[in-house]
Protein backbone atom coordinates (compact mmCIF):
# COMPACT_ATOMS: atom_id res chain seq x y z
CA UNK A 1 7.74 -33.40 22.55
CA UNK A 2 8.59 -29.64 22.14
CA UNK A 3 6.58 -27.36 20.69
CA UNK A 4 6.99 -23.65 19.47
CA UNK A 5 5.13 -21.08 17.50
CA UNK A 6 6.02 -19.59 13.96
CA UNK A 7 4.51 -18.16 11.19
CA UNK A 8 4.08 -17.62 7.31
CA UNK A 9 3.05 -15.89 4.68
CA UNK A 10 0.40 -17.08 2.52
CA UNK A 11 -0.26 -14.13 -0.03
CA UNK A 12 -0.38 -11.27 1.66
CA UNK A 13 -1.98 -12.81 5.26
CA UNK A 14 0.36 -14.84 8.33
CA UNK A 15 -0.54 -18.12 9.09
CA UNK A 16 0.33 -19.68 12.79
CA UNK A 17 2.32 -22.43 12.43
CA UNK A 18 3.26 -25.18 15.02
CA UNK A 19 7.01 -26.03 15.01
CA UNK A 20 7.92 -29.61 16.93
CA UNK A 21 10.14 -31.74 17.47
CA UNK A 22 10.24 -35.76 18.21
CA UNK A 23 13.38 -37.41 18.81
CA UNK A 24 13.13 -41.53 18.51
CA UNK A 25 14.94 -44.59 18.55
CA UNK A 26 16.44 -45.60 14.87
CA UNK A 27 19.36 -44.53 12.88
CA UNK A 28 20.75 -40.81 13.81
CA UNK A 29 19.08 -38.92 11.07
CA UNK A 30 17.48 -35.18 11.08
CA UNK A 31 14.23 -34.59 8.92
CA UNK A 32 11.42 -31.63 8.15
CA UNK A 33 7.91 -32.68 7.41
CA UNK A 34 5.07 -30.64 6.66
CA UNK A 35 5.25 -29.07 2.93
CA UNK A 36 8.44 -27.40 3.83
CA UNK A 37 9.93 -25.41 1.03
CA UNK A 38 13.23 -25.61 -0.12
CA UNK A 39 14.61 -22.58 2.10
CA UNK A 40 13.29 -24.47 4.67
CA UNK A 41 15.20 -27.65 4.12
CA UNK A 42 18.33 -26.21 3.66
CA UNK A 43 17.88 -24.85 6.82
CA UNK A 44 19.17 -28.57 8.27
CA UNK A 45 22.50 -27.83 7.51
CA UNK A 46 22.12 -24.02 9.31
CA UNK A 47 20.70 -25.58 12.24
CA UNK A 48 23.03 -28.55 12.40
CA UNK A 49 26.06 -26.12 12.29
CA UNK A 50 24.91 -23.57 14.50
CA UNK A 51 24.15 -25.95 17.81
CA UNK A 52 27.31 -27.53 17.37
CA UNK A 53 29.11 -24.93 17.24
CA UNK A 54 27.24 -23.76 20.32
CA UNK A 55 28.24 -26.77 22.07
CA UNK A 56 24.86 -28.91 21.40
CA UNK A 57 25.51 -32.47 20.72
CA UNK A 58 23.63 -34.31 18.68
CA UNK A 59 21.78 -37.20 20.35
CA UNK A 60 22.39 -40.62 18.60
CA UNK A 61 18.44 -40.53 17.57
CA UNK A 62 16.16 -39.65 14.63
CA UNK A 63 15.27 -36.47 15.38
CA UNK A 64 12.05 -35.33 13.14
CA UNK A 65 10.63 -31.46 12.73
CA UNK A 66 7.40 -30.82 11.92
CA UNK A 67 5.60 -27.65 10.35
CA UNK A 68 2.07 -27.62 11.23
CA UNK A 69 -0.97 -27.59 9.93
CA UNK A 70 0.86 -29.94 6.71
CA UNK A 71 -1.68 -29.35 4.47
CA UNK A 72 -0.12 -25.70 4.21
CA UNK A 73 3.24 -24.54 2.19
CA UNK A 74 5.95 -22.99 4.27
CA UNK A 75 8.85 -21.37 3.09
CA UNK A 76 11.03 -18.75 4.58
CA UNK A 77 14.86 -18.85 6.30
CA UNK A 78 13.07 -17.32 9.38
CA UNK A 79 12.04 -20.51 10.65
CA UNK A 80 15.41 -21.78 11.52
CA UNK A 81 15.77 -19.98 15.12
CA UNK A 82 12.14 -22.33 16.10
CA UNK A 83 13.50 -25.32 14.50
CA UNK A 84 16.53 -24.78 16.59
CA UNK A 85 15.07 -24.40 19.85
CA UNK A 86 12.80 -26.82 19.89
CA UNK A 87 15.79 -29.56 19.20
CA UNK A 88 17.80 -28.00 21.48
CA UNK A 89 15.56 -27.29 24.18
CA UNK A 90 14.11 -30.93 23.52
CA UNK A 91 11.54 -31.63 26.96
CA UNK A 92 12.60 -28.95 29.15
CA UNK A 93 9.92 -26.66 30.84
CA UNK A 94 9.87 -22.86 29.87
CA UNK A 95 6.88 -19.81 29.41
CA UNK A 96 7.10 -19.59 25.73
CA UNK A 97 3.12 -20.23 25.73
CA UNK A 98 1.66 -17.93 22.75
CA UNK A 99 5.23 -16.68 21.76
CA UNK A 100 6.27 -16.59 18.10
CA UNK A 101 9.97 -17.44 17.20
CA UNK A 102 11.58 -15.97 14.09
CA UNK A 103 14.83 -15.42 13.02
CA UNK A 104 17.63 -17.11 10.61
CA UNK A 105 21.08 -18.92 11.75
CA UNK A 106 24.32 -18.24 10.83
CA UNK A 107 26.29 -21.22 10.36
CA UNK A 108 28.40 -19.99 13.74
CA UNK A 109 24.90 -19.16 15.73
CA UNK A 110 24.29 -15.61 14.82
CA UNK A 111 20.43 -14.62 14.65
CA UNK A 112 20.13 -12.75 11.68
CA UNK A 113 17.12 -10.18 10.23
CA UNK A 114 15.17 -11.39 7.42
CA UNK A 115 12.17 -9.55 4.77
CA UNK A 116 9.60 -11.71 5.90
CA UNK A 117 9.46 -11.34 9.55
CA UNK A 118 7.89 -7.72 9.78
CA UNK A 119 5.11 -8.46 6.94
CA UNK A 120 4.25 -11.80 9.16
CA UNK A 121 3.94 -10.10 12.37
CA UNK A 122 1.96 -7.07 11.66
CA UNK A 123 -0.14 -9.57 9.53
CA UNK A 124 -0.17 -11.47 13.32
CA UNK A 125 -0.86 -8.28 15.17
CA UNK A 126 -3.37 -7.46 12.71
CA UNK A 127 -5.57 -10.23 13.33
CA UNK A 128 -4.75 -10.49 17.09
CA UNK A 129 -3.21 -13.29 17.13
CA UNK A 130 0.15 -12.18 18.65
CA UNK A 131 1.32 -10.85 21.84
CA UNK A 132 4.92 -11.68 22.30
CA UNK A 133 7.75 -12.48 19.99
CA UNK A 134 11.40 -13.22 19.77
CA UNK A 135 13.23 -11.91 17.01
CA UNK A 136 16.61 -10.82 15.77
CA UNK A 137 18.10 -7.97 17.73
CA UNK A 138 18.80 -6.57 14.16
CA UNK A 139 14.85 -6.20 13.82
CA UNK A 140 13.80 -4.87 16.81
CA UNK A 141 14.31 -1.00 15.36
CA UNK A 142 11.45 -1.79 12.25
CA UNK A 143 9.60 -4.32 14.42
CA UNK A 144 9.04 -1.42 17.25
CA UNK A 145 6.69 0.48 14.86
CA UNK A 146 3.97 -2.70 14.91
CA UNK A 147 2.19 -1.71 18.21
CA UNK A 148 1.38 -3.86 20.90
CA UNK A 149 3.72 -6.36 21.02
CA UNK A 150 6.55 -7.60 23.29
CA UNK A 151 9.56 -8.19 22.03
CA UNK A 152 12.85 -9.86 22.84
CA UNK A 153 15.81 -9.78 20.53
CA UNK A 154 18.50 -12.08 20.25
CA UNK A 155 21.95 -12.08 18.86
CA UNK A 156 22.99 -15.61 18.91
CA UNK A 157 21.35 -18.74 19.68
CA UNK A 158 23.05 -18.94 23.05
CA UNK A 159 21.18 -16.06 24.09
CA UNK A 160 17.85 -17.24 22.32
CA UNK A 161 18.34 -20.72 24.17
CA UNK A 162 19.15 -18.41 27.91
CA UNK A 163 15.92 -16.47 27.28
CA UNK A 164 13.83 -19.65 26.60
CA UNK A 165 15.29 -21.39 29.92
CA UNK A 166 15.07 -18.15 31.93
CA UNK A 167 18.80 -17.29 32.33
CA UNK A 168 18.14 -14.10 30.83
CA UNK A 169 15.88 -11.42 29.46
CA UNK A 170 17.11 -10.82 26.16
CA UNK A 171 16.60 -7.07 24.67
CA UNK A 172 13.53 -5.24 24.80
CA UNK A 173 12.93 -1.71 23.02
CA UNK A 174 10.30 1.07 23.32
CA UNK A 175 7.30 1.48 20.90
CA UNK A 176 8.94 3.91 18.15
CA UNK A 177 7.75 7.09 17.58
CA UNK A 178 6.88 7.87 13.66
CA UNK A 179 8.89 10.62 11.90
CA UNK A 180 7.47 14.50 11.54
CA UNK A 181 4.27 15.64 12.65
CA UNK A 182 1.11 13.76 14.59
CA UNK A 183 -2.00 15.05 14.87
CA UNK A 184 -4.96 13.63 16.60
CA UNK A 185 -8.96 13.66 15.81
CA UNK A 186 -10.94 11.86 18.41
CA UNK A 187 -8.93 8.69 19.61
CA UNK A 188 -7.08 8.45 16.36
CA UNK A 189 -3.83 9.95 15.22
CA UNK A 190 -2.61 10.86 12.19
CA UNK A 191 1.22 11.83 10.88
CA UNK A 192 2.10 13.69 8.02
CA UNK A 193 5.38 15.55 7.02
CA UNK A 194 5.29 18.96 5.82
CA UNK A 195 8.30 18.90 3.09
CA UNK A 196 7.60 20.32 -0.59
CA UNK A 197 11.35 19.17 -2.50
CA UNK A 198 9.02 19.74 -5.38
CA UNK A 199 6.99 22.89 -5.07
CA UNK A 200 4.02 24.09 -6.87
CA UNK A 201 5.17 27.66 -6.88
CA UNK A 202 7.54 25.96 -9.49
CA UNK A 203 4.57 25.32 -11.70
CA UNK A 204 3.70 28.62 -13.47
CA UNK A 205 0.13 29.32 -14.62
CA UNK A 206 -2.12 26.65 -15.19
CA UNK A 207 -4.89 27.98 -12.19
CA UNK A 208 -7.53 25.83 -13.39
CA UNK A 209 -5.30 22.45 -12.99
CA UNK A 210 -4.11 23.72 -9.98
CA UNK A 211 -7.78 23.98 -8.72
CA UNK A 212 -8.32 20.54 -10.00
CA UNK A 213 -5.08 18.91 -8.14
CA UNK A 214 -5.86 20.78 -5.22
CA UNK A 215 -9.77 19.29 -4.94
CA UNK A 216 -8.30 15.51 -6.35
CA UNK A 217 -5.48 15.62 -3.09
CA UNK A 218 -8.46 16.91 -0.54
CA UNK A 219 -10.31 13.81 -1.54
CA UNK A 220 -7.81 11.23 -3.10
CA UNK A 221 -10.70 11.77 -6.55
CA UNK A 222 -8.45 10.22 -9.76
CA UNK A 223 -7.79 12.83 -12.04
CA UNK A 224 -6.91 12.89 -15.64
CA UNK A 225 -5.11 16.06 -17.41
CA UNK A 226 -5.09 16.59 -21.01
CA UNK A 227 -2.97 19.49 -22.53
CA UNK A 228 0.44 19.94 -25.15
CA UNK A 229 3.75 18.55 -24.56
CA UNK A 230 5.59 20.60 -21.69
CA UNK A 231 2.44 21.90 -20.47
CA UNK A 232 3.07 21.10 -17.13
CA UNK A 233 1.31 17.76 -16.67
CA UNK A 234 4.13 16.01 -14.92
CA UNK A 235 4.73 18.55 -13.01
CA UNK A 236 1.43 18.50 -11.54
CA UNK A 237 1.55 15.02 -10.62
CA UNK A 238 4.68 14.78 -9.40
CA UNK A 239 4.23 17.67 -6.32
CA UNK A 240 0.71 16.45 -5.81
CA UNK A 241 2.41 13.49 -3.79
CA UNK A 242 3.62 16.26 -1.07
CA UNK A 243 -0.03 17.83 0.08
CA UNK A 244 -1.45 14.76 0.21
CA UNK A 245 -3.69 14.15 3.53
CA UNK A 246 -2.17 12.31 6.53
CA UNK A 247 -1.33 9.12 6.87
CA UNK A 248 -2.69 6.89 9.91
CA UNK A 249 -0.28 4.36 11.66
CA UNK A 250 -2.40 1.44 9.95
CA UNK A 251 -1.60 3.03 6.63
CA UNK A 252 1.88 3.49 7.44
CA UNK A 253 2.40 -0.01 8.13
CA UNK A 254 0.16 -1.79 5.73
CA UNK A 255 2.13 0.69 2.90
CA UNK A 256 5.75 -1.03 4.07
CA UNK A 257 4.38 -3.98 4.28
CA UNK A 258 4.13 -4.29 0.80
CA UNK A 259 7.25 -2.21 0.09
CA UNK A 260 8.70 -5.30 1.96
CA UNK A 261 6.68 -7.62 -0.20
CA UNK A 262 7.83 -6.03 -3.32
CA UNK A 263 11.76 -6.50 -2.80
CA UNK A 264 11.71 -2.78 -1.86
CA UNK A 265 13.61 -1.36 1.37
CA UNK A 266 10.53 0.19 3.65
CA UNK A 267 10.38 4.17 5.12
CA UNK A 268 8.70 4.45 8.06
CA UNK A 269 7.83 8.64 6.75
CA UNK A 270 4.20 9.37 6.63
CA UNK A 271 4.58 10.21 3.15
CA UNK A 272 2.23 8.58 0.97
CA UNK A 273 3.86 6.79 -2.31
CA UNK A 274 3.97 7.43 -5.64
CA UNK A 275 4.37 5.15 -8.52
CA UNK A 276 5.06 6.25 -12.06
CA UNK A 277 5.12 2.65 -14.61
CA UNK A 278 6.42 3.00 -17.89
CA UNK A 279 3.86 2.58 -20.76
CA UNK A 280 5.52 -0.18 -21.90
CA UNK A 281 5.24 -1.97 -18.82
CA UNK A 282 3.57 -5.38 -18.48
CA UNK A 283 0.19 -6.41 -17.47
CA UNK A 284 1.75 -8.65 -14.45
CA UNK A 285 4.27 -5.66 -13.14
CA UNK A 286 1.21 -3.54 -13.34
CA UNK A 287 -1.06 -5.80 -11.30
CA UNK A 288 0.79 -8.30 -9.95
CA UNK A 289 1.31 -12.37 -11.65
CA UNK A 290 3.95 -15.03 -11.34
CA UNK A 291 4.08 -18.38 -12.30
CA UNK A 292 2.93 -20.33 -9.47
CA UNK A 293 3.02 -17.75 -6.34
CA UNK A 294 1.15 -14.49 -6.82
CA UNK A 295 3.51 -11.52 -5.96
CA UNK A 296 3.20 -7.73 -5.92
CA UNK A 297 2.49 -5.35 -8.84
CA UNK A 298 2.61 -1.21 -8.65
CA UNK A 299 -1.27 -1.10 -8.01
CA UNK A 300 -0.78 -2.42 -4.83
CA UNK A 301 2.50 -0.92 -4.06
CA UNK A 302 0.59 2.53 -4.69
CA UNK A 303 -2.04 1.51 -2.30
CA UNK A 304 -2.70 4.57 -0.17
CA UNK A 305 -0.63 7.08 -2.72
CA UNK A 306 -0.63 7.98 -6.29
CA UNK A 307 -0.47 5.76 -9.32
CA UNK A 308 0.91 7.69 -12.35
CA UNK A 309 -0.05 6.89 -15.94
CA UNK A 310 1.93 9.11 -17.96
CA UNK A 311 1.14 9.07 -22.09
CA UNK A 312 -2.20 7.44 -21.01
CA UNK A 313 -3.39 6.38 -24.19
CA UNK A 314 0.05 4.24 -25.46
CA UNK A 315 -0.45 1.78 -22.34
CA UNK A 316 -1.59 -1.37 -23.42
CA UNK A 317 -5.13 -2.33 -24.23
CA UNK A 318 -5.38 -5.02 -21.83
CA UNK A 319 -3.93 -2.66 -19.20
CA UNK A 320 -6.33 -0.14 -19.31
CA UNK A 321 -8.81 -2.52 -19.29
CA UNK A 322 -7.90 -4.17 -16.58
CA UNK A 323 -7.37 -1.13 -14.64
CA UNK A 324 -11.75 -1.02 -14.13
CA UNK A 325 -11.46 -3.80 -11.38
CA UNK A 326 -9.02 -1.94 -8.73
CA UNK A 327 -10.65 1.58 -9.53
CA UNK A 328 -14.06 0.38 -8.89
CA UNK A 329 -13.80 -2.03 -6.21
CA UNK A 330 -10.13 -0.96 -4.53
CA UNK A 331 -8.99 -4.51 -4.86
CA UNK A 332 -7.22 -6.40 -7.32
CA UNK A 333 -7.49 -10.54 -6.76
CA UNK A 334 -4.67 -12.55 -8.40
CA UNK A 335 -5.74 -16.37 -8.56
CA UNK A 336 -2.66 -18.63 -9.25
CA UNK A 337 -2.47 -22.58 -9.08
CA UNK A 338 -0.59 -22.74 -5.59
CA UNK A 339 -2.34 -19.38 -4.44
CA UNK A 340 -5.19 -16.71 -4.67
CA UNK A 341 -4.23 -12.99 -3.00
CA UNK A 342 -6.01 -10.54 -2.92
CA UNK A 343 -4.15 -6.86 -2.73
CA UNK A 344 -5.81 -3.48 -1.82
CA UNK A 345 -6.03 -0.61 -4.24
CA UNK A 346 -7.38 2.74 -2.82
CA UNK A 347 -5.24 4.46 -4.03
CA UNK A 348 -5.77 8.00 -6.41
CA UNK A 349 -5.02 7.63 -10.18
CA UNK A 350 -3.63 10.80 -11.68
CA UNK A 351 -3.04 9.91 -15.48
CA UNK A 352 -1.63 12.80 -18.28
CA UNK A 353 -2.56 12.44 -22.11
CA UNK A 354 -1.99 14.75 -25.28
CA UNK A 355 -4.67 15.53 -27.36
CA UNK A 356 -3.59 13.61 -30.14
CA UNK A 357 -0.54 11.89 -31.56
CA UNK A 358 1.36 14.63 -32.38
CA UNK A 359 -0.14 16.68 -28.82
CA UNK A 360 -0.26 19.89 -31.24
CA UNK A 361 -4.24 20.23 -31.31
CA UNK A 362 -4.82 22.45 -28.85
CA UNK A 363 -1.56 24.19 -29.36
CA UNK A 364 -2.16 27.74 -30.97
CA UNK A 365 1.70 28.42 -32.38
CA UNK A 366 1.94 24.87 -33.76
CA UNK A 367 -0.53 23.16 -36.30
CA UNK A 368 -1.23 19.91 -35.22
CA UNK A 369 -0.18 17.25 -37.84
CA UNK A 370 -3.19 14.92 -37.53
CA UNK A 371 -5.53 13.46 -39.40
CA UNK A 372 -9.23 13.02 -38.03
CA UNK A 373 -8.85 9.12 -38.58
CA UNK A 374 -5.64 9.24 -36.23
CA UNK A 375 -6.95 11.58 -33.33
CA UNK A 376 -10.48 9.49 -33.45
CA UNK A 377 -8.34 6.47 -33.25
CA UNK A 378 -6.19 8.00 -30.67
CA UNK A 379 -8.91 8.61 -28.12
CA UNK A 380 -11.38 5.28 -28.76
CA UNK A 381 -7.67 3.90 -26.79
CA UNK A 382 -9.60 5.10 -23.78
CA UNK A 383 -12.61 2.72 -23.33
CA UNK A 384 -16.56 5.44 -21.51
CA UNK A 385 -16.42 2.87 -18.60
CA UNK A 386 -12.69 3.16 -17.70
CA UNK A 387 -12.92 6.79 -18.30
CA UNK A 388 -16.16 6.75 -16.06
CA UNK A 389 -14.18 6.06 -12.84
CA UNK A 390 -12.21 9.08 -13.51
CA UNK A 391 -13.82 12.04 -11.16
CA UNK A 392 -12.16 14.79 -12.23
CA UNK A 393 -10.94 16.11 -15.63
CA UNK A 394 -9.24 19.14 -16.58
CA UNK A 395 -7.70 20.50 -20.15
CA UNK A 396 -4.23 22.16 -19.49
CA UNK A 397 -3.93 25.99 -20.96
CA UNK A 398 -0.90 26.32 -22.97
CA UNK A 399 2.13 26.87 -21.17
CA UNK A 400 2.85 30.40 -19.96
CA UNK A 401 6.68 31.07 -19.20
CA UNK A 402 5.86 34.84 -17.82
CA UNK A 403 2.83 33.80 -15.50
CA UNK A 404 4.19 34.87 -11.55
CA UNK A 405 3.49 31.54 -8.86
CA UNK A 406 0.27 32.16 -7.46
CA UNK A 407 0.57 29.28 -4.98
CA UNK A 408 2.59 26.89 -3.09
CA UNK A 409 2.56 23.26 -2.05
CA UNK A 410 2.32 24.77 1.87
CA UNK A 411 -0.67 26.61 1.33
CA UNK A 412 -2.32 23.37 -0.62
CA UNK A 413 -1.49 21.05 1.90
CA UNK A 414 -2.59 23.26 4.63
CA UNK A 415 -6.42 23.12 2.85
CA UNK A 416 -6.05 19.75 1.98
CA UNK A 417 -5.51 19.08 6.45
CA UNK A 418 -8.59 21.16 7.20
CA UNK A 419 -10.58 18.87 3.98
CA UNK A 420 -9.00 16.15 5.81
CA UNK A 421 -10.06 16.68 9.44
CA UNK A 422 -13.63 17.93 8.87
CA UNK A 423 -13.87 14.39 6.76
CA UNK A 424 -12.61 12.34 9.89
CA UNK A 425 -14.89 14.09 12.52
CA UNK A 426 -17.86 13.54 10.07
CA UNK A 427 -17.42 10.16 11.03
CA UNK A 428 -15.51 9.26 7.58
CA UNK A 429 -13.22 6.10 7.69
CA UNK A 430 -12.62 6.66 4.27
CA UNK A 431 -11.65 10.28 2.16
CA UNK A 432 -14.72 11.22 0.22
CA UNK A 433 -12.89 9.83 -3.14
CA UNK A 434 -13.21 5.84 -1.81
CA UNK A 435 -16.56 6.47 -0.09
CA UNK A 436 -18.61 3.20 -0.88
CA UNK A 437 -21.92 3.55 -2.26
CA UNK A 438 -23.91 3.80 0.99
CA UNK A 439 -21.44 6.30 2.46
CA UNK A 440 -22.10 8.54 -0.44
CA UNK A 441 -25.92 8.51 0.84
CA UNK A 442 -24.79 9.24 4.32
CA UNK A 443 -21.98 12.21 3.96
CA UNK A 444 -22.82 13.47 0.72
CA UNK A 445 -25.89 15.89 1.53
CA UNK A 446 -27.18 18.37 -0.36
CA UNK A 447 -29.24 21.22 0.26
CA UNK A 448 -32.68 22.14 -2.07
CA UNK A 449 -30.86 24.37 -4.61
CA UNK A 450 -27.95 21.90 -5.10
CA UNK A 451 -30.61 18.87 -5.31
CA UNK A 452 -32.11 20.78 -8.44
CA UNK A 453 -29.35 21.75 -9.99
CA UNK A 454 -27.79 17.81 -9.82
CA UNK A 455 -31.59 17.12 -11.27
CA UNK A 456 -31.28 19.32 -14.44
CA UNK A 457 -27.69 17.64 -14.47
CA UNK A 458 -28.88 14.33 -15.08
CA UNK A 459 -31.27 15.20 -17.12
CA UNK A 460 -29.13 16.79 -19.50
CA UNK A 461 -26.50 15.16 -19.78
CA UNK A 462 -27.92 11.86 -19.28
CA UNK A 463 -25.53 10.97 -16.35
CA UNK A 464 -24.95 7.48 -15.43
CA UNK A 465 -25.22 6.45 -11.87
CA UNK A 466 -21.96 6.21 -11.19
CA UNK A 467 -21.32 9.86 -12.77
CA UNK A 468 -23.62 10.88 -10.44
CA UNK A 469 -21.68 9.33 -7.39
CA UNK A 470 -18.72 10.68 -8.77
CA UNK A 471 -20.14 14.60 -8.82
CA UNK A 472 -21.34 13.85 -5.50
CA UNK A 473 -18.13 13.06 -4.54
CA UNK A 474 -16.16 15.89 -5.54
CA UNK A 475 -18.56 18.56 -4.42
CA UNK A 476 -18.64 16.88 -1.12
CA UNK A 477 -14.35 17.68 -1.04
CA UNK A 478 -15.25 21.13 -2.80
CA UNK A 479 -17.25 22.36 0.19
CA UNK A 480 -14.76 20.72 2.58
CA UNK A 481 -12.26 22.55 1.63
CA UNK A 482 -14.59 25.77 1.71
CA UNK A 483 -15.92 24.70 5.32
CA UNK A 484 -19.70 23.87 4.62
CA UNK A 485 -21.48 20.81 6.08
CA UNK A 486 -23.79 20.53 3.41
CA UNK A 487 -23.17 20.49 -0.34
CA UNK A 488 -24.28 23.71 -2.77
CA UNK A 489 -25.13 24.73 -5.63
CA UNK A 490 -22.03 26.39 -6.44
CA UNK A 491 -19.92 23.30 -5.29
CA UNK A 492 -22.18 21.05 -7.54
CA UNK A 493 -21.81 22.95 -10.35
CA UNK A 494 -17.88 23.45 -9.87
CA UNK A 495 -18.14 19.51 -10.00
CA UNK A 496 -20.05 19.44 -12.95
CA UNK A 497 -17.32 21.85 -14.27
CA UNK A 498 -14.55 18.93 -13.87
CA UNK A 499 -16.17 16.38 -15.13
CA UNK A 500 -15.13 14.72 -18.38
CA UNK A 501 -18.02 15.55 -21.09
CA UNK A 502 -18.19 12.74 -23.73
């Protein structure tokens, strides 16, 4: 009996699978077994047609394929190179021991590329269970940015069946290097790109919000900007996206990984996404649903980036509401009847709202055309505990056309790097805006005068505990970016500054 190794994707995670092959006495026939989906049984006719035209002939047996474990659903055309080799290869010897087989057959042999193979095998490589694999030559470019793996790539299934009896060595490639500029603290390395197409030197004005934007980027802190229409809100949140901190190669890869997962064509750039949903969008786009299989919604496709909530208040009720889990936790879990996945969320929420309705009450030259029923209405949209995991926000000044740039994206991203690397060699694995609750304890010291001044805080405003993490937070960025070690009073009270006051 033959016997290779594949793989698939359950939610977001691989899972080995055994691929072999028994050929018996009984009427020639050719079956799969083992919860094969339906991509997987067409793949019989794939296989069938490209080992005979390869010059394979069909033994007059029953020849029977089975996926294991069987108490697991496969699906994927990438399985059809395995299921090919081990029929064709039947009981001869070879060193395929702990080597993974993917690719899908063209009805004249040609190994083709497929979505699913680079999400499976940095899942693999992820959770060490992979060391060598042969794939399409067609994948070898994306596959060479998942470290630590050999590969071989095949064009045809001649060649694939060569490699596997040791005629030949297939195509190997080099470890690809990622795109712009790497940087390293410690053992670890970073990349990031330094490219502004959308420059805050465009954005005239507006110092305060540019304050805030720069402190939210340092820190990845979720920010929420209230001002009138053509204020500059979208503006803001749109360049933010280009000073963002580096990116690390795990990021990089987990972040095309479910670009790949979402039907979206990946970019290897260390340029941190951005997603922007409509207000009208749906609760499953937003978060992810299906009927039976749980795919990918924008939280998770923002993981690592920016998620955009334009018009904050006219999103659904049910969105916003559901929007507490991922913010708080950095995880969304989507339980369907075939499957339960569960999709990370760290990513910073930037959100832009009007005042009211009519987004005329703060406007001076305008009168605003609201009544106080409408505007109270307006903003109970926007539940104290959603609002609550919102760190930092900031009321846009009117719009001023004859205000000169004061600064650029270059000079923001340049602090937000320094913010970035005193975080790392503090021992941070996460920017001070996901810090978990005993990491706030750890990095977020403050000295005497600070302490005293976060006391009369409290007591004032009667801050939650979570308001208090979320001050803590901020003036930990706020005297990153100014180069102290240990939090002030000036950077506590610039935090207490930005936050939202009921």
């Amino acid at each position: 009996m033959r016997r290779l190794l594949a793989a698939t994707l359950d939610g977001l995670e691989a899972r080995p699978v055994d691929v072999e092959a028994t050929f018996t006495k009984g009427l020639p026939a050719f079956g799969i077994v083992g919860l094969a989906g339906n991509s997987i049984q067409e793949s019989k006719e794939r296989v069938k047609s490209a080992l005979l035209t390869n010059g394979f002939s069909f033994p007059p047996l029953r020849i029977t394929v089975n996926l294991s474990p069987s108490d697991l659903g496969k699906s994927g055309s990438h399985f059809d190179l395995a299921i090919a080799l081990v029929i064709a290869l039947q009981e001869e010897s070879d060193g395929l021991e702990n080597t993974y087989v993917f690719g899908e057959l063209g009805l004249d042999g040609t190994i083709k590329d497929t979505r699913s193979i680079f999400p499976i095998l940095l899942s693999l490589k992820n959770s060490g269970l992979v060391e060598r694999a042969i794939v399409p030559k067609a994948s070898l470019e994306r596959l060479s940015l998942i470290p630590g793996i050999t590969y071989r790539g095949v064009e045809t299934l001649s060649e694939a069946i060569a490699l596997c009896k040791g005629e030949s060595a297939g195509v190997g490639i080099e470890a690809a290097p990622i795109e712009g500029e790497e940087m390293r603290i410690g053992g670890d390395r970073y990349h990031l790109v330094r490219e502004y197409p959308e420059d805050f030197a465009d954005v005239r004005g507006q110092e305060v919000a540019k304050r805030a934007a720069l402190i939210a980027a340092a820190g990845m802190h979720n920010l929420l900007m209230e001002g009138s229409p053509g204020c500059g809100k979208s503006m803001i949140a749109k360049r933010l996206r280009y000073i963002l901190p580096p990116m690390s190669l795990e990021e990089i890869l987990r972040l095309n990984q479910y670009a790949l997962l979402g039907g979206e064509e990946p970019s290897f750039r260390p340029l941190r996404p951005y997603r922007s949903p409509h207000h009208s969008a749906s609760k499953p786009s937003i978060f992810g649903g299906g009927t039976s299989r749980a795919r990918i919604g924008e939280v998770a496709l923002a993981n690592g980036g920016i998620l955009f909530f334009d018009e904050f208040p006219h999103f659904s009720k049910t969105v916003l509401e559901a929007l507490r889990e991922p913010l708080q936790d950095h995880k969304v879990l989507i339980s369907r009847v075939n499957s339960k996945v569960e999709y990370a969320t760290r990513f910073m929420f930037v959100a832009a709202q009007n005042p009211c309705p009519c987004g005329n009450l703060l406007n001076t030259h305008h009168p605003c055309r609201c009544s106080d029923l409408e505007i109270r209405r307006y903003k109970q949209r926007l539940s104290d505990p959603l609002l609550d995991r919102i760190e930092i926000y900031v009321t846009m000044q009117e719009s001023d056309t004859d205000a000169k740039p004061s600064v650029d994206s270059a000079s923001m991203h340049e602090a937000v790097i320094s913010a970035f690397v005193r975080q790392m060699e503090r021992g941070q694995r996460r920017l001070n805006g996901k810090l978990e609750e005993r990491e706030i304890e750890s990095f977020c010291r403050l000295d005497p005068d600070a302490e005293e001044v976060m006391r009369k805080a409290v007591a004032s405003f009667g801050l939650s505990h979570r308001s208090v993490a979320n001050v803590k937070k901020v003036s930990r960025t706020i005297a990153d970016l100014e180069g102290r070690e240990t939090i002030g009073k000036s950077h506590i009270l610039e935090a207490l500054s930005l936050r939202r006051r009921g």
